[in-house]
C-alpha atoms as a PDB file:
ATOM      1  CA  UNK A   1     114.037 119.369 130.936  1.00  0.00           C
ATOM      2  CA  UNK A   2     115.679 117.466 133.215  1.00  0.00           C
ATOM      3  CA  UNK A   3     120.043 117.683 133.182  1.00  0.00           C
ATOM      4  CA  UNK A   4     122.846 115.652 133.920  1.00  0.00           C
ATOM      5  CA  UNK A   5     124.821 116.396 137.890  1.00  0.00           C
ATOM      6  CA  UNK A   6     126.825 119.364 137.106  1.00  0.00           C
ATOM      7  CA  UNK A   7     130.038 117.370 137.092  1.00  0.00           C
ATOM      8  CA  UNK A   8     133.285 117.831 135.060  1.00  0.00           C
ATOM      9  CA  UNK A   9     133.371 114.820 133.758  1.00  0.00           C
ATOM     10  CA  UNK A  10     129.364 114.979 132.437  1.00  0.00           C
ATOM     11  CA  UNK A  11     129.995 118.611 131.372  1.00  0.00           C
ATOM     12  CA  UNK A  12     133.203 117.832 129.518  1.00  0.00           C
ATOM     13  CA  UNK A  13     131.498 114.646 127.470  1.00  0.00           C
ATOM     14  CA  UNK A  14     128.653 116.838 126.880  1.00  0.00           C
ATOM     15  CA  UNK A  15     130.579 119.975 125.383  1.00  0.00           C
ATOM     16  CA  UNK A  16     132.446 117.062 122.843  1.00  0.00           C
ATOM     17  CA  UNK A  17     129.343 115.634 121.956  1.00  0.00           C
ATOM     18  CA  UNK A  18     127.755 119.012 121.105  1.00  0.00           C
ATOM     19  CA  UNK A  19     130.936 120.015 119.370  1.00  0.00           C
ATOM     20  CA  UNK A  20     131.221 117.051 117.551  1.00  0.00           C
ATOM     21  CA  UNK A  21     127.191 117.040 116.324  1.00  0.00           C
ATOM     22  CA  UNK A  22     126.138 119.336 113.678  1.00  0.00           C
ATOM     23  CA  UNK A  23     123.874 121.935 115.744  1.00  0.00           C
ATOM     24  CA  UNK A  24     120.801 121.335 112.693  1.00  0.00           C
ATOM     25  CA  UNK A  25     121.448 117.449 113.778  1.00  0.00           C
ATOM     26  CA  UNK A  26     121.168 117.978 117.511  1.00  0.00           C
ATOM     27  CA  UNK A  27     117.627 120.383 117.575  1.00  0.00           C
ATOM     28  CA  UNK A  28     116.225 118.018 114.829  1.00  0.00           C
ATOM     29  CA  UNK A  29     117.119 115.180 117.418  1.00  0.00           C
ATOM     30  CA  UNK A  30     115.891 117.352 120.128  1.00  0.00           C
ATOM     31  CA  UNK A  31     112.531 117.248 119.225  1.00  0.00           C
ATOM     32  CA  UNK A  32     112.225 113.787 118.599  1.00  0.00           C
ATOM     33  CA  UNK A  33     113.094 112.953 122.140  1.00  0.00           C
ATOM     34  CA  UNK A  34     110.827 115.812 123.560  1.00  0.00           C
ATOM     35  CA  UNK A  35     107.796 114.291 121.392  1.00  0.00           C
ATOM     36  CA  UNK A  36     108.669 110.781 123.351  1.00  0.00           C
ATOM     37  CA  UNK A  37     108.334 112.393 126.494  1.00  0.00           C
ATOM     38  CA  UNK A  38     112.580 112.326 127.743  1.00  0.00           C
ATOM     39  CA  UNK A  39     113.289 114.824 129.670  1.00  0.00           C
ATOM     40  CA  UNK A  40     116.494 115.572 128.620  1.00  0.00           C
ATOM     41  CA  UNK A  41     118.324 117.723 126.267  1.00  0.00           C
ATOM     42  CA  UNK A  42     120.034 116.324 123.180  1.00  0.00           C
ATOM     43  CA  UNK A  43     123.790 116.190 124.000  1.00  0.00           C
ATOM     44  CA  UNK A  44     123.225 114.935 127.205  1.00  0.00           C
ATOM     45  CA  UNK A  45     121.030 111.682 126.344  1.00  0.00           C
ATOM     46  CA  UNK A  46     123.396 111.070 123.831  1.00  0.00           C
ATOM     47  CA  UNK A  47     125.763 110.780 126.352  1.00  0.00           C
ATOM     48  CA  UNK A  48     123.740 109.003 128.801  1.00  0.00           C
ATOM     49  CA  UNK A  49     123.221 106.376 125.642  1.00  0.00           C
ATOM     50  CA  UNK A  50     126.967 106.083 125.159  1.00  0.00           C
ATOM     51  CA  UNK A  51     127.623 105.448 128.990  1.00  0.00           C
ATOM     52  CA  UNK A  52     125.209 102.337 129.293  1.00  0.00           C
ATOM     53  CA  UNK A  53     126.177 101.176 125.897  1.00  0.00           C
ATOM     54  CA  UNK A  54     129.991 100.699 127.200  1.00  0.00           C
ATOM     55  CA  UNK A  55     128.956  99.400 130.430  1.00  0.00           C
ATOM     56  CA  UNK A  56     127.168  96.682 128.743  1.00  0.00           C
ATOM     57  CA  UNK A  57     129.476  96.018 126.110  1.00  0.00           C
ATOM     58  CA  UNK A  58     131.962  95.785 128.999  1.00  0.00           C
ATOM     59  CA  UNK A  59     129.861  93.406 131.069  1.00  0.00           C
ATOM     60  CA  UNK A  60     128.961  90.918 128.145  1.00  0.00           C
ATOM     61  CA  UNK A  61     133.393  91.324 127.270  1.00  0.00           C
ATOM     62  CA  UNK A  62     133.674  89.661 130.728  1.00  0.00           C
ATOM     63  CA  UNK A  63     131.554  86.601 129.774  1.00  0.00           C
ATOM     64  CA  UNK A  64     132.462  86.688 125.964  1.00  0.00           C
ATOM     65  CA  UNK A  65     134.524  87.726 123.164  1.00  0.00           C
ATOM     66  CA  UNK A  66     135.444  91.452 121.960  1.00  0.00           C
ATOM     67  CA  UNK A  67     133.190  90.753 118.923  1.00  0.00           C
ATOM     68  CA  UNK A  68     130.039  90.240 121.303  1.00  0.00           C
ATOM     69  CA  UNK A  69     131.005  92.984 123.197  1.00  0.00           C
ATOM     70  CA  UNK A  70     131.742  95.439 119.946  1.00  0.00           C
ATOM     71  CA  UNK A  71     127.684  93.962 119.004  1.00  0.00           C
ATOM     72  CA  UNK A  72     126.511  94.656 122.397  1.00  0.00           C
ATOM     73  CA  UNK A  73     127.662  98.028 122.642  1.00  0.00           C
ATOM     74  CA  UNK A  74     126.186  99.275 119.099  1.00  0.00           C
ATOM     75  CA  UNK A  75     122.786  97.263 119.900  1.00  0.00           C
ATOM     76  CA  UNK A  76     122.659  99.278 123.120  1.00  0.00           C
ATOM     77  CA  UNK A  77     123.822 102.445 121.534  1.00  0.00           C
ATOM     78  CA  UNK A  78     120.849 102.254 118.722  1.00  0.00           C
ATOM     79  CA  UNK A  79     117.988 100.886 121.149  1.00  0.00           C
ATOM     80  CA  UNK A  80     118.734 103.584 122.929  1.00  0.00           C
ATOM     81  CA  UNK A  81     119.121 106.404 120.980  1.00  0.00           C
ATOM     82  CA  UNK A  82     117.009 105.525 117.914  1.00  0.00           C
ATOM     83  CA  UNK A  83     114.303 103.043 118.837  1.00  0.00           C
ATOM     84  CA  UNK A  84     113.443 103.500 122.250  1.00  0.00           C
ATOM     85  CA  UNK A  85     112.442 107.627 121.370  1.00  0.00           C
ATOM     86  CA  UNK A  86     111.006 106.124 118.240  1.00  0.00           C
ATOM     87  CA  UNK A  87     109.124 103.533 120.551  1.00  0.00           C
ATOM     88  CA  UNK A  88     107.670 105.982 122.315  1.00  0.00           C
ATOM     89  CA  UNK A  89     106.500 108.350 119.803  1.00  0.00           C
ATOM     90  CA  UNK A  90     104.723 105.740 117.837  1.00  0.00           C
ATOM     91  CA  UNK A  91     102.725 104.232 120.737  1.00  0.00           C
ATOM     92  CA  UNK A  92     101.996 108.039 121.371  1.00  0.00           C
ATOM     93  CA  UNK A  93     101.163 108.564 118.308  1.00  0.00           C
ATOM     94  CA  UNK A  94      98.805 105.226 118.161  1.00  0.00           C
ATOM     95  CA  UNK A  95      97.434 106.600 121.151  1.00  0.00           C
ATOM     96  CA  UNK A  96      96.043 109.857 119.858  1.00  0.00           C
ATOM     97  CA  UNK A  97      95.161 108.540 116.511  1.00  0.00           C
ATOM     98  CA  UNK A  98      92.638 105.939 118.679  1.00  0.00           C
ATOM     99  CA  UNK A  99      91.318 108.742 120.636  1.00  0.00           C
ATOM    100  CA  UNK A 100      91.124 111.304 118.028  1.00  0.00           C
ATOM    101  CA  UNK A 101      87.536 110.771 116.657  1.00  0.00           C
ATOM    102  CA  UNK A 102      85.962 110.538 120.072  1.00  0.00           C
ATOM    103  CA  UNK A 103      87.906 114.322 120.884  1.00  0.00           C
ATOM    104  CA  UNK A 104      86.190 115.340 117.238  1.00  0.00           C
ATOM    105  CA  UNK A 105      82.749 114.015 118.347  1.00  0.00           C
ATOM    106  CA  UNK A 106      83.319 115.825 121.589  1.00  0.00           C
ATOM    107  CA  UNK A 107      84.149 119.399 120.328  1.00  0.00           C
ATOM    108  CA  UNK A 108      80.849 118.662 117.772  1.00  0.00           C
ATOM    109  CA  UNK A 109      78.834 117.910 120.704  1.00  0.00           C
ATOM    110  CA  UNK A 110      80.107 121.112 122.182  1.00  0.00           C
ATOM    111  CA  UNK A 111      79.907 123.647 119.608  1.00  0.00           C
ATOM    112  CA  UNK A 112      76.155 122.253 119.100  1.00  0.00           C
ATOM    113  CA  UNK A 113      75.491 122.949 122.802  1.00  0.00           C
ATOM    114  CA  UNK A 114      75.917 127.060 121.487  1.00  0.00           C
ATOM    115  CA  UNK A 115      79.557 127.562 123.575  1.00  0.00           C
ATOM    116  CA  UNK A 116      82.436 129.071 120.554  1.00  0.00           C
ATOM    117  CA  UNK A 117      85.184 126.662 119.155  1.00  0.00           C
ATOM    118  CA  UNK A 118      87.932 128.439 121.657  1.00  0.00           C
ATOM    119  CA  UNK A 119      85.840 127.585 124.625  1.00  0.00           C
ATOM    120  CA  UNK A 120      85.242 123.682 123.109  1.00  0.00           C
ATOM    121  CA  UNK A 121      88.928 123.516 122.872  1.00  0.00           C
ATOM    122  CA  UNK A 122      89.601 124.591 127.067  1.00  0.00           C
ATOM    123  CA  UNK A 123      86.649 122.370 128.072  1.00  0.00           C
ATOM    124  CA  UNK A 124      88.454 119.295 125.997  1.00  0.00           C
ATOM    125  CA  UNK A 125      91.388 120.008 128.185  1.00  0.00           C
ATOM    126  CA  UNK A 126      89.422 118.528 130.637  1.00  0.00           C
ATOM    127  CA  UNK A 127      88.290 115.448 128.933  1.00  0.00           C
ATOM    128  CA  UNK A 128      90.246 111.653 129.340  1.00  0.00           C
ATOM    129  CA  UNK A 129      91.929 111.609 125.826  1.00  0.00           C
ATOM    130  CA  UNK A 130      95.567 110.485 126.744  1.00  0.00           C
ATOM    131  CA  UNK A 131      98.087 112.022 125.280  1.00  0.00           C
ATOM    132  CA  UNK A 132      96.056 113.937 122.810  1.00  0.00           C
ATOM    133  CA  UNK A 133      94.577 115.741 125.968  1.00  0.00           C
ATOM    134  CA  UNK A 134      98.265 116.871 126.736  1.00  0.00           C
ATOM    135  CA  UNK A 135      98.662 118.107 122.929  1.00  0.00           C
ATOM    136  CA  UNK A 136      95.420 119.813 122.926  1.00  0.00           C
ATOM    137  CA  UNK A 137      96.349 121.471 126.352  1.00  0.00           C
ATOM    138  CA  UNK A 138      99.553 122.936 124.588  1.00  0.00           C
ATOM    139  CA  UNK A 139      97.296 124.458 121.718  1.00  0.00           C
ATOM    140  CA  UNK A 140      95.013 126.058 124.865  1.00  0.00           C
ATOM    141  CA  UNK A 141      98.002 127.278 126.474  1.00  0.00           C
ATOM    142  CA  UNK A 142      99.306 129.133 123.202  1.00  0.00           C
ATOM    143  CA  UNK A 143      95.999 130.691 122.205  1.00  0.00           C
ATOM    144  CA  UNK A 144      95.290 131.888 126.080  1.00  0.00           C
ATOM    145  CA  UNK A 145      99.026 133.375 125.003  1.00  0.00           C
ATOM    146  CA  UNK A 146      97.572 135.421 122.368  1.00  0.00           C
ATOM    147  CA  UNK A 147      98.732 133.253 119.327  1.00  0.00           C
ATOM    148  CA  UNK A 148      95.675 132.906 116.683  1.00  0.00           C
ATOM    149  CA  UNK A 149      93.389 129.577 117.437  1.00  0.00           C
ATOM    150  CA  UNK A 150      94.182 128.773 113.372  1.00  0.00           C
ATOM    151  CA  UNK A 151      98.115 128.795 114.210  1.00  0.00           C
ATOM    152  CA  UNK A 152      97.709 127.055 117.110  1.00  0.00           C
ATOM    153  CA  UNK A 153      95.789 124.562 115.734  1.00  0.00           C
ATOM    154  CA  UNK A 154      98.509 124.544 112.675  1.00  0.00           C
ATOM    155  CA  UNK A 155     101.651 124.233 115.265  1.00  0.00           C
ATOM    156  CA  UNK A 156      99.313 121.221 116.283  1.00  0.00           C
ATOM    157  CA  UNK A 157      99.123 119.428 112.812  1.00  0.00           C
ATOM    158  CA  UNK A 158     103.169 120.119 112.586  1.00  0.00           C
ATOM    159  CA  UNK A 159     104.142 118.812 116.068  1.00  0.00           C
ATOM    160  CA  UNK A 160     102.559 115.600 115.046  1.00  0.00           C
ATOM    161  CA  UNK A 161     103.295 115.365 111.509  1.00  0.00           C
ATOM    162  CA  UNK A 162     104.318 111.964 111.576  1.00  0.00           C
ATOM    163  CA  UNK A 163     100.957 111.082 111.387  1.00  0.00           C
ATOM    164  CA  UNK A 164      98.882 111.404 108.166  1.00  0.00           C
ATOM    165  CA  UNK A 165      96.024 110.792 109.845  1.00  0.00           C
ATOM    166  CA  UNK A 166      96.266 113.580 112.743  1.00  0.00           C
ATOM    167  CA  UNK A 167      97.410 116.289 109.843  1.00  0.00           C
ATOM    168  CA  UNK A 168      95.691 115.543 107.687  1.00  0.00           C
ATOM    169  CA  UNK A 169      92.432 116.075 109.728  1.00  0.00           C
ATOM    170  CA  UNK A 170      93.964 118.787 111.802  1.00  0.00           C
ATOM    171  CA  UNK A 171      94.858 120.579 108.470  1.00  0.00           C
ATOM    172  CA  UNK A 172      91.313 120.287 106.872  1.00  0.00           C
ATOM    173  CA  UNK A 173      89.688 121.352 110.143  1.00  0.00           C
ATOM    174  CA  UNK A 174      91.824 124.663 110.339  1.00  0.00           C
ATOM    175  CA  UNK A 175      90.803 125.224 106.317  1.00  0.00           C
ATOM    176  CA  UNK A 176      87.254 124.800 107.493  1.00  0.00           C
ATOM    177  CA  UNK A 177      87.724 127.119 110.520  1.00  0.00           C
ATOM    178  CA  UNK A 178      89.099 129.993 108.351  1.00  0.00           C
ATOM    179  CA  UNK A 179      86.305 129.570 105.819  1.00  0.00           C
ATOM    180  CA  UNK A 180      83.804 129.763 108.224  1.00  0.00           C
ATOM    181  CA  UNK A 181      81.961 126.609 107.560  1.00  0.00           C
ATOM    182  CA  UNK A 182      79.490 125.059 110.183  1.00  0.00           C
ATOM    183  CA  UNK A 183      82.082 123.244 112.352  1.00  0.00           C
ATOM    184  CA  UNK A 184      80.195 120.664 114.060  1.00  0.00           C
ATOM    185  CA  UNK A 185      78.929 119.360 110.819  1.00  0.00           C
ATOM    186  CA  UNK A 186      82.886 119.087 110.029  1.00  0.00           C
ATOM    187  CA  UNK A 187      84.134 117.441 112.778  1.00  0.00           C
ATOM    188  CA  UNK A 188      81.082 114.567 113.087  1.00  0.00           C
ATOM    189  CA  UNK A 189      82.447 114.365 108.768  1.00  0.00           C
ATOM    190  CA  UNK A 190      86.114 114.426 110.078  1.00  0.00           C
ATOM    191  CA  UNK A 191      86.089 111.711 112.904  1.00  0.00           C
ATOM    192  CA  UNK A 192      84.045 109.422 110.936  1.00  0.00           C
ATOM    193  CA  UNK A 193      86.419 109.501 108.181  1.00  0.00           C
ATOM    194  CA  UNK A 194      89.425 109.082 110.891  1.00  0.00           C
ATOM    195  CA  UNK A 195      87.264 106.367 112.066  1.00  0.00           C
ATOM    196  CA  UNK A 196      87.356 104.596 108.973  1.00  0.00           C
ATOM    197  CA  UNK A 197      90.864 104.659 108.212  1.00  0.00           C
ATOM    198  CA  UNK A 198      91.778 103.333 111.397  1.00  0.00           C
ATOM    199  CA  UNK A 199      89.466 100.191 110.834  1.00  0.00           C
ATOM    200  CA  UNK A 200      90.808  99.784 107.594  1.00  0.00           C
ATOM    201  CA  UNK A 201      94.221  99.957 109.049  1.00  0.00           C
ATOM    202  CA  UNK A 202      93.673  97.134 111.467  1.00  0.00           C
ATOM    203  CA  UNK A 203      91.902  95.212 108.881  1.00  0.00           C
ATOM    204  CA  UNK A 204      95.066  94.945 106.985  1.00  0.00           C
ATOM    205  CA  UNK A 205      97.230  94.451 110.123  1.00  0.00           C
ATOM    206  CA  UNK A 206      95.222  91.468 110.791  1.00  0.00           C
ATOM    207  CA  UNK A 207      95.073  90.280 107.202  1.00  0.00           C
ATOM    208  CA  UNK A 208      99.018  90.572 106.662  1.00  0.00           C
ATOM    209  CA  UNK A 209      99.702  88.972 110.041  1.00  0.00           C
ATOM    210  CA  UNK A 210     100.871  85.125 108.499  1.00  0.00           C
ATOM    211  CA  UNK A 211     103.153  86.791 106.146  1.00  0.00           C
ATOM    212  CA  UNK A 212     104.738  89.257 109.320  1.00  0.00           C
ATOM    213  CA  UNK A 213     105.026  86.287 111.660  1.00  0.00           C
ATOM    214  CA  UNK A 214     106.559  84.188 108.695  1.00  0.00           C
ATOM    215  CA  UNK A 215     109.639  87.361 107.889  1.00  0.00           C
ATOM    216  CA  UNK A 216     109.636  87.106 112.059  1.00  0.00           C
ATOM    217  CA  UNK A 217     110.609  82.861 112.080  1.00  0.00           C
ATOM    218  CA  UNK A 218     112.597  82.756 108.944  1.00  0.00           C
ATOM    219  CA  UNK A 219     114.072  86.048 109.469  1.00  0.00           C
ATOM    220  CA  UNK A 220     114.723  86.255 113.309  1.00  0.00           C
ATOM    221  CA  UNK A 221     114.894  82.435 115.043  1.00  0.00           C
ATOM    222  CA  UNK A 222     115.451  80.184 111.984  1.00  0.00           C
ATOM    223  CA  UNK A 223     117.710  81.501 109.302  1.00  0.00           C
ATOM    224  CA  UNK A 224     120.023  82.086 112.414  1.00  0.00           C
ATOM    225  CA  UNK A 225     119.958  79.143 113.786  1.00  0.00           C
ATOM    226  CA  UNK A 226     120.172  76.845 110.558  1.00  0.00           C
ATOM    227  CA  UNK A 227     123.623  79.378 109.438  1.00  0.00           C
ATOM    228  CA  UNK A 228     124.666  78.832 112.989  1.00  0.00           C
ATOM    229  CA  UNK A 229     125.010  75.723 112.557  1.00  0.00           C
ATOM    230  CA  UNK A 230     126.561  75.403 109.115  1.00  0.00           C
ATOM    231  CA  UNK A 231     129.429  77.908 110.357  1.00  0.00           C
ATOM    232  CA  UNK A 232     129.856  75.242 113.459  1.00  0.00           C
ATOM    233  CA  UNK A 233     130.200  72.428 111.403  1.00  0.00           C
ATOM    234  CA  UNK A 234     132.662  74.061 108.596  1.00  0.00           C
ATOM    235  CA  UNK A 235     134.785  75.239 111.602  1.00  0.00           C
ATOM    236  CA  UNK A 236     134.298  71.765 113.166  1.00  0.00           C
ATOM    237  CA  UNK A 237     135.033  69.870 109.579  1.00  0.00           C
ATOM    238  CA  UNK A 238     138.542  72.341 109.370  1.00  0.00           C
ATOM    239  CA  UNK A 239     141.517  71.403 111.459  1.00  0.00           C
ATOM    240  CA  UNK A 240     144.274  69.600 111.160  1.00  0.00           C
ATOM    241  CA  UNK A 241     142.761  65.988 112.122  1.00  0.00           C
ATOM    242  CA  UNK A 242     140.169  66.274 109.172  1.00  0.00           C
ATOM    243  CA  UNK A 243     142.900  66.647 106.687  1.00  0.00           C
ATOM    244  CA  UNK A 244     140.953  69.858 105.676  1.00  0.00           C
ATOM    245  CA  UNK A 245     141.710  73.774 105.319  1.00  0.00           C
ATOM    246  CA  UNK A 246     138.621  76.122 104.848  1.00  0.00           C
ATOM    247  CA  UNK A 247     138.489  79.557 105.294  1.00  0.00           C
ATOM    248  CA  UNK A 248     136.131  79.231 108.111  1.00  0.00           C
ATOM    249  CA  UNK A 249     136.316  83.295 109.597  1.00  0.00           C
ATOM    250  CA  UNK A 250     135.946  84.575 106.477  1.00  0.00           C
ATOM    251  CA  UNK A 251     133.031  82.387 105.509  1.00  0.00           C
ATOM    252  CA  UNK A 252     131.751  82.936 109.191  1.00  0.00           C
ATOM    253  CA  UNK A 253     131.752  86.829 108.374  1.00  0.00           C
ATOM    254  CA  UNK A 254     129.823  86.259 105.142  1.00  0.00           C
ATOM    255  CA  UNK A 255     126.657  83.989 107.142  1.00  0.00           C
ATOM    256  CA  UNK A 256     127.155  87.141 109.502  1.00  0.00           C
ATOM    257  CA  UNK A 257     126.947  90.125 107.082  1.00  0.00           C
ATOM    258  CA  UNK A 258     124.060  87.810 105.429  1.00  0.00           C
ATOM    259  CA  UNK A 259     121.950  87.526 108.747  1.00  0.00           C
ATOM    260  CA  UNK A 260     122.351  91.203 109.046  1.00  0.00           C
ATOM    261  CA  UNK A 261     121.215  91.978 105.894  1.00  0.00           C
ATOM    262  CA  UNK A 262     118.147  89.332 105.801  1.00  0.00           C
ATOM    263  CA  UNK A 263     117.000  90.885 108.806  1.00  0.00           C
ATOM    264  CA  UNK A 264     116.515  94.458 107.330  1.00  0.00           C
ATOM    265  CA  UNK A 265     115.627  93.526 104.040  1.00  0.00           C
ATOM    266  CA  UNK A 266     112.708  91.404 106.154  1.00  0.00           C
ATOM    267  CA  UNK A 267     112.152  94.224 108.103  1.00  0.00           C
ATOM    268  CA  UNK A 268     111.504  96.430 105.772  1.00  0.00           C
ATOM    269  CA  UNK A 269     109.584  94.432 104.097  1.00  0.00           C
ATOM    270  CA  UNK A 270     107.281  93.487 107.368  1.00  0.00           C
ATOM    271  CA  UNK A 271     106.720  97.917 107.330  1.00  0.00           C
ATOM    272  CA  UNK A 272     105.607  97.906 103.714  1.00  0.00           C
ATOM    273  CA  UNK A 273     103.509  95.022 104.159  1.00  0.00           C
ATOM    274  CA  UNK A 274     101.943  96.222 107.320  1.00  0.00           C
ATOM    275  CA  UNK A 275     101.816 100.022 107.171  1.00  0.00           C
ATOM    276  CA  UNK A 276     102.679 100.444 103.359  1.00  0.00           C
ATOM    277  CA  UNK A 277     105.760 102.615 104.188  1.00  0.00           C
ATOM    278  CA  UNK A 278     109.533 101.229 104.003  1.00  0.00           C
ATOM    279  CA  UNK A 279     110.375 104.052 106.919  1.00  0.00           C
ATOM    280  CA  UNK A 280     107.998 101.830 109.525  1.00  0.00           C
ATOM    281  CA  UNK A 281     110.077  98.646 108.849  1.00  0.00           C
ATOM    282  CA  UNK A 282     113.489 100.482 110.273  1.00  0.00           C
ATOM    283  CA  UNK A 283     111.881  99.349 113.720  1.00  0.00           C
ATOM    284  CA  UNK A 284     110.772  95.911 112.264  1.00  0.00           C
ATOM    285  CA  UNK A 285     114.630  95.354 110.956  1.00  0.00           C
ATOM    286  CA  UNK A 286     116.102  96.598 114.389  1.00  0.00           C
ATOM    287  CA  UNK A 287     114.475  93.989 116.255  1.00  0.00           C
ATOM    288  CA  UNK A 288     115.235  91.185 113.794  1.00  0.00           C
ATOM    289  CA  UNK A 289     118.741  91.572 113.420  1.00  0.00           C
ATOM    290  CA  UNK A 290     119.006  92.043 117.497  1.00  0.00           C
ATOM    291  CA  UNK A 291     117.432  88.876 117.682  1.00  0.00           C
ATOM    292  CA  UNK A 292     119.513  86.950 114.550  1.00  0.00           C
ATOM    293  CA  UNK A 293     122.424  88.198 115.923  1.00  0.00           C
ATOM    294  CA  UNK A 294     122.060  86.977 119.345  1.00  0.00           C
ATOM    295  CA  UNK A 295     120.881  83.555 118.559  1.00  0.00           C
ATOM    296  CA  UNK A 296     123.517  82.920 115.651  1.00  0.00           C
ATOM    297  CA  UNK A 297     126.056  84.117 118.475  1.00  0.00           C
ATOM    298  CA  UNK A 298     124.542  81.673 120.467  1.00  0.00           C
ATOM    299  CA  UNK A 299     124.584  78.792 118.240  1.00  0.00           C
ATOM    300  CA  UNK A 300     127.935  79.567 117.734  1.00  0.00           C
ATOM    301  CA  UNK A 301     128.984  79.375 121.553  1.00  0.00           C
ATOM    302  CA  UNK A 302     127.432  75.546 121.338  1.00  0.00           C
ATOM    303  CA  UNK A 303     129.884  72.747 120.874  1.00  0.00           C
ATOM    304  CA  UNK A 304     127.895  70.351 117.823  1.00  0.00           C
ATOM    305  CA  UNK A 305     131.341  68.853 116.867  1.00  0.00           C
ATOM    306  CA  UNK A 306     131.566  65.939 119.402  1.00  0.00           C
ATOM    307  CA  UNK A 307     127.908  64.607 118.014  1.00  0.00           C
ATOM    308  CA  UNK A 308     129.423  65.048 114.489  1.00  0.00           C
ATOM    309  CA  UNK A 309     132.834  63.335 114.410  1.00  0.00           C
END
């Protein structure tokens, strides 16, 4: 892994952070950035995270208020920490879950050309499978190590247990392994099953794609903009020349805390509707209430009251 210059200033934020952090925390952490691929160690992307996160928060406090920049900074702060690693594993994850029946049909074709299921697995090293290539070249690596194929193949299934679909197969191809059953008969079964679900997954992508786009508008461009411009005109209709005195901040806060919490309920509701789990709409409600807070910050920041009164 890569690691931050070995200054005092790096080293000293990184020795609070991991002091700070429960150590269970920081490994669990740890491995979700190694499965996206960043090359660094917990403590130190954390701290990497926090350092743009106040630089931008700073930047948009030169152009704005110390509200936008408090929003900026924890928008930052979660893109980068949570959803960018979660970004990447997912599109990883899609990745191998594409490829995964063709890699089946290759180790049946394999096996049925009279070579052993070991020396199928090093020859699929070689084959143009993406990042399930990479994963498979791990399980090679620990079995040329002298670790079983079966708990290789396991530690496979676990590193990518996010994925029913690449567990679930991996899992019933290891029981069928250590039963001795005719393999290439399996695998042809398994990828054509994998196969399957994956169509019927897109199917119901594309049939569910009105209602996602529909959370997206009302949700995300405009509930935002419509409560944007409510709060303008109630802090337009107070002042002292309208002969009126609202609470406009704390009604303000409320169409806030209310755009906020649209956005996640839509988002989670985009995840069950998509992918039938509420965990897959924490990306879905991310997005949304980065983009309804931005543009009900921006319709706040336009003047409406001189076309009003």
């Amino acid at each position: 892994m890569k690691r931050l210059p070995e200054t005092g200033i790096a080293t000293g934020l990184v020795s609070i952070v991991e002091r700070i952090l429960p150590e269970k925390w920081l490994k669990r952490y740890e491995l979700l950035i190694y499965s996206a691929g960043v090359n660094f160690l917990a403590a130190e992307y954390i701290v990497i995270s926090l350092l743009l996160s106040l630089i931008a928060a700073v930047v948009v406090l030169l152009f704005s208020t110390v509200v936008n920049s408090l929003i900026a900074f924890l928008s930052v702060l979660i893109g980068i920490i949570y959803a960018y690693p979660y970004w990447r594993v997912m599109k990883k994850t899609e990745e191998m879950e594409r490829f995964l029946p063709d890699a089946f049909f290759y180790l049946a074709s394999s096996l049925r050309a009279g070579i052993s299921f070991s020396e199928a697995l090093e020859e699929l090293t070689t084959a143009k499978f993406g990042a399930l290539t990479d994963e498979f070249r791990k399980t090679v690596g620990e079995i040329r190590k002298g670790r079983p194929t079966v708990d290789a193949l396991r530690a496979f299934a676990l590193r990518n247990r996010r994925s029913p679909v690449i567990y679930r197969s991996m899992m019933i191809v290891i029981e069928a392994l250590e039963r001795g059953a005719p393999m290439s008969e399996v695998l042809v079964s398994v990828a054509n099953d994998v196969r399957e679900i994956l169509r019927i997954n897109q199917e119901r992508k594309a049939s569910t794609g009105m209602q996602t786009m529909f959370f997206i508008i009302t949700s995300g461009f405009v509930g935002p903009i419509i409560l944007g411009i409510v709060g303008k005109v109630m802090e337009s209709m107070s002042g002292a020349g309208t002969g009126l005195s609202l609470p406009v901040q704390a009604i303000q806060n409320i169409i806030f805390g209310f755009i906020i919490l649209q956005a996640v309920v839509s988002g989670i509701g985009i995840g069950v509707i998509r992918e039938g789990k509420y965990s897959s709409g924490l990306k879905y409600a991310f997005l949304l209430v980065v983009m309804g807070v931005i543009i009900y910050r921006s319709m706040m920041s336009v003047n409406i009251s001189a076309g009003l009164f």
